[in-house]
C-alpha atoms as a PDB file:
ATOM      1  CA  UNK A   1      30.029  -4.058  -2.324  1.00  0.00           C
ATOM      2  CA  UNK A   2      30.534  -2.514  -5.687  1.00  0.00           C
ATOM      3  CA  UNK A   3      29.635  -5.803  -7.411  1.00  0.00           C
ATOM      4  CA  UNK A   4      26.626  -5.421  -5.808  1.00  0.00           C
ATOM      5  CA  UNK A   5      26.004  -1.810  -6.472  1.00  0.00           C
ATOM      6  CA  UNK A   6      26.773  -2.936 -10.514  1.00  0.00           C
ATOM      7  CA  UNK A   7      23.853  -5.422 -10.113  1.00  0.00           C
ATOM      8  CA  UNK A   8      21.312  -2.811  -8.743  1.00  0.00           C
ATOM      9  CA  UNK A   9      22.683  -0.246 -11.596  1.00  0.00           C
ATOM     10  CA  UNK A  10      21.510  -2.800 -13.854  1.00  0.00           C
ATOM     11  CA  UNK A  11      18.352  -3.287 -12.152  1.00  0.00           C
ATOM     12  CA  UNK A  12      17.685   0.359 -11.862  1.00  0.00           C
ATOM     13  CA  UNK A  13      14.298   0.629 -12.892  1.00  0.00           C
ATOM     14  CA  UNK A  14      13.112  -2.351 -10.765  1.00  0.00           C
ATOM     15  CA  UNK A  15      15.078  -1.013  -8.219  1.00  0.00           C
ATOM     16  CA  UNK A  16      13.577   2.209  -8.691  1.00  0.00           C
ATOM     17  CA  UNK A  17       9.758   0.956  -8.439  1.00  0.00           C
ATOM     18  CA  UNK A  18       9.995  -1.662  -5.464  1.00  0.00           C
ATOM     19  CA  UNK A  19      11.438   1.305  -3.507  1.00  0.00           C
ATOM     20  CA  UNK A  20       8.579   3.461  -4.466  1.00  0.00           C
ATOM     21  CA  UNK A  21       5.916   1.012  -3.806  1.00  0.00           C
ATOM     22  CA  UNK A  22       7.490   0.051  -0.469  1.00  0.00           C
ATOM     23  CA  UNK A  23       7.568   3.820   0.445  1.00  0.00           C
ATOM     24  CA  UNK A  24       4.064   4.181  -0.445  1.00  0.00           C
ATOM     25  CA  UNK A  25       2.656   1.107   0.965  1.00  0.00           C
ATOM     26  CA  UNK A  26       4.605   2.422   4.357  1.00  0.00           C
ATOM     27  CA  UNK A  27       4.556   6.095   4.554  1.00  0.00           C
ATOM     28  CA  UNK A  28       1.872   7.242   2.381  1.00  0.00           C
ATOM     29  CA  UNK A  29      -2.015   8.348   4.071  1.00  0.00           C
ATOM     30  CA  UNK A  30      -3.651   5.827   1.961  1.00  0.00           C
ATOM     31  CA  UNK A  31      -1.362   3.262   2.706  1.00  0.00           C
ATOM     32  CA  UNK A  32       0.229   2.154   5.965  1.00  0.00           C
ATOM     33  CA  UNK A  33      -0.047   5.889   6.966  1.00  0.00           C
ATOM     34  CA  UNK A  34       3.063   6.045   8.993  1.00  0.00           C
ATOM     35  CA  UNK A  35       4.535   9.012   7.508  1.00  0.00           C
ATOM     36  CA  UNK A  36       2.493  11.338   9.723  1.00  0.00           C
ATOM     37  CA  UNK A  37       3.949   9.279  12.522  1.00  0.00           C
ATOM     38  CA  UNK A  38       7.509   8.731  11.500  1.00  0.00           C
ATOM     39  CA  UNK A  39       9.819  11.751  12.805  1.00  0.00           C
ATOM     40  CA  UNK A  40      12.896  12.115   9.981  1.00  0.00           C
ATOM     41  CA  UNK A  41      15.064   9.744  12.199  1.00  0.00           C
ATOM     42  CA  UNK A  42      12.236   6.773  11.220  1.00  0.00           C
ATOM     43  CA  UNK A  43      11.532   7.695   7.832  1.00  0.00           C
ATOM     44  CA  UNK A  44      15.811   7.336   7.484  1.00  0.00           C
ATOM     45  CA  UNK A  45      16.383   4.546   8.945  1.00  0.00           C
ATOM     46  CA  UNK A  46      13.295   2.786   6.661  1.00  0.00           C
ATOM     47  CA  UNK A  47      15.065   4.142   3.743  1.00  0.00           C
ATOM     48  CA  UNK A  48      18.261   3.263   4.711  1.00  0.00           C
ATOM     49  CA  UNK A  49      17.096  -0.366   5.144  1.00  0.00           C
ATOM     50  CA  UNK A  50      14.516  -0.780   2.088  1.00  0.00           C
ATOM     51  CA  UNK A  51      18.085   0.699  -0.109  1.00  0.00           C
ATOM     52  CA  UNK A  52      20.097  -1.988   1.422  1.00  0.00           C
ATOM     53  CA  UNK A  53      17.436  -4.698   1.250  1.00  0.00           C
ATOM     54  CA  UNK A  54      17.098  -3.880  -2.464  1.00  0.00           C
ATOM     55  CA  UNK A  55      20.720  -3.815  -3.246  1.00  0.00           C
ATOM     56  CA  UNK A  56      20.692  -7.047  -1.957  1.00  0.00           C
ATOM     57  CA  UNK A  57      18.096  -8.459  -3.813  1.00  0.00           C
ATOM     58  CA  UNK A  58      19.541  -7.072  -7.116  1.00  0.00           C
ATOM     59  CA  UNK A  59      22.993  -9.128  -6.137  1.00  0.00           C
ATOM     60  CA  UNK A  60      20.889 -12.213  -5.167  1.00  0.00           C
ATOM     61  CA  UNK A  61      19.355 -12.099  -9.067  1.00  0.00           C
ATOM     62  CA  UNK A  62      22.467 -11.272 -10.348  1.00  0.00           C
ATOM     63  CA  UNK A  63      24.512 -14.310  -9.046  1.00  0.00           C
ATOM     64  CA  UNK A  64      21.203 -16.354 -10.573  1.00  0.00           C
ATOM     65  CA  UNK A  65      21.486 -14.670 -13.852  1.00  0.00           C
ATOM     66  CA  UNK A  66      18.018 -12.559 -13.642  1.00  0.00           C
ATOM     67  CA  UNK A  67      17.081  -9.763 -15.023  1.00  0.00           C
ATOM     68  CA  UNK A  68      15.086  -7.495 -13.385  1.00  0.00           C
ATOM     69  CA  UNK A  69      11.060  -7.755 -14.029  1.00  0.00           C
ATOM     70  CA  UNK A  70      10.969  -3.997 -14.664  1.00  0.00           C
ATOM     71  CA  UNK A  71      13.672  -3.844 -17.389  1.00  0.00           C
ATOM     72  CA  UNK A  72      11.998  -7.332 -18.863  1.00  0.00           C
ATOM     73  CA  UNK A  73       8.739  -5.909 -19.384  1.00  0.00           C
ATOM     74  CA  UNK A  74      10.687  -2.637 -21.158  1.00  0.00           C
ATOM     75  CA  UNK A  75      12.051  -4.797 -23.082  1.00  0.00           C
ATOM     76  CA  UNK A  76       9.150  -7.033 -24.325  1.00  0.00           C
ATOM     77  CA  UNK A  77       7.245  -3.903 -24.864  1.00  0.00           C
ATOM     78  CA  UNK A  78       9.752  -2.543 -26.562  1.00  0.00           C
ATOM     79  CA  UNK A  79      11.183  -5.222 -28.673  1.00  0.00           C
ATOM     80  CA  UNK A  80       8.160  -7.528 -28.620  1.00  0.00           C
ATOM     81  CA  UNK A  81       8.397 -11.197 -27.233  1.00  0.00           C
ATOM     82  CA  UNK A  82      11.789 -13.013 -27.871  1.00  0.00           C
ATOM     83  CA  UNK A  83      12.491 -15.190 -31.122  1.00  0.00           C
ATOM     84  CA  UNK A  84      12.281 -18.881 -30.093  1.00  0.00           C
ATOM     85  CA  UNK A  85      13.318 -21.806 -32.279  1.00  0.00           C
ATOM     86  CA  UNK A  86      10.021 -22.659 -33.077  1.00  0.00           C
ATOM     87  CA  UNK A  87       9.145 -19.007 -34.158  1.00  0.00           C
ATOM     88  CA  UNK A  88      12.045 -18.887 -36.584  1.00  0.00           C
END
């Protein structure tokens, strides 16, 4: 559990925006619209399960070496595109 917790920590911002979208694409009026429908039991139960889903998925690209596509693009905007050999 905490190794996985470590991989979504480092996944953060990914983390961060795939639970947002999934919230909006669910709950949200122009969306799925469900919020109006959802009583607070619902809407913590969906939460509860998109968290653990996407804990999950940051372990599953952790034990495959990936970084998250959030903190990628950061990077390459930040940094600009990594050095290859036959940039050098």
């Amino acid at each position: 559990m905490i190794t996985a917790l470590a991989a979504c920590g480092q996944r953060s911002m990914t983390c961060y925006l795939l639970l947002s979208v999934v919230f909006v694409a669910v709950l949200a009026a122009y969306g799925g619209g469900l919020g109006n429908r959802f009583g607070l039991a619902e809407i913590a139960m969906l939460a509860t399960a998109t968290w653990v889903l996407t804990v999950l998925l940051a372990q599953a690209m952790s034990r495959r070496g990936y970084r998250g596509p959030a903190e990628v693009l950061l990077r390459r905007l930040t940094y600009g595109a990594p050095v290859t050999a036959s940039r050098r």
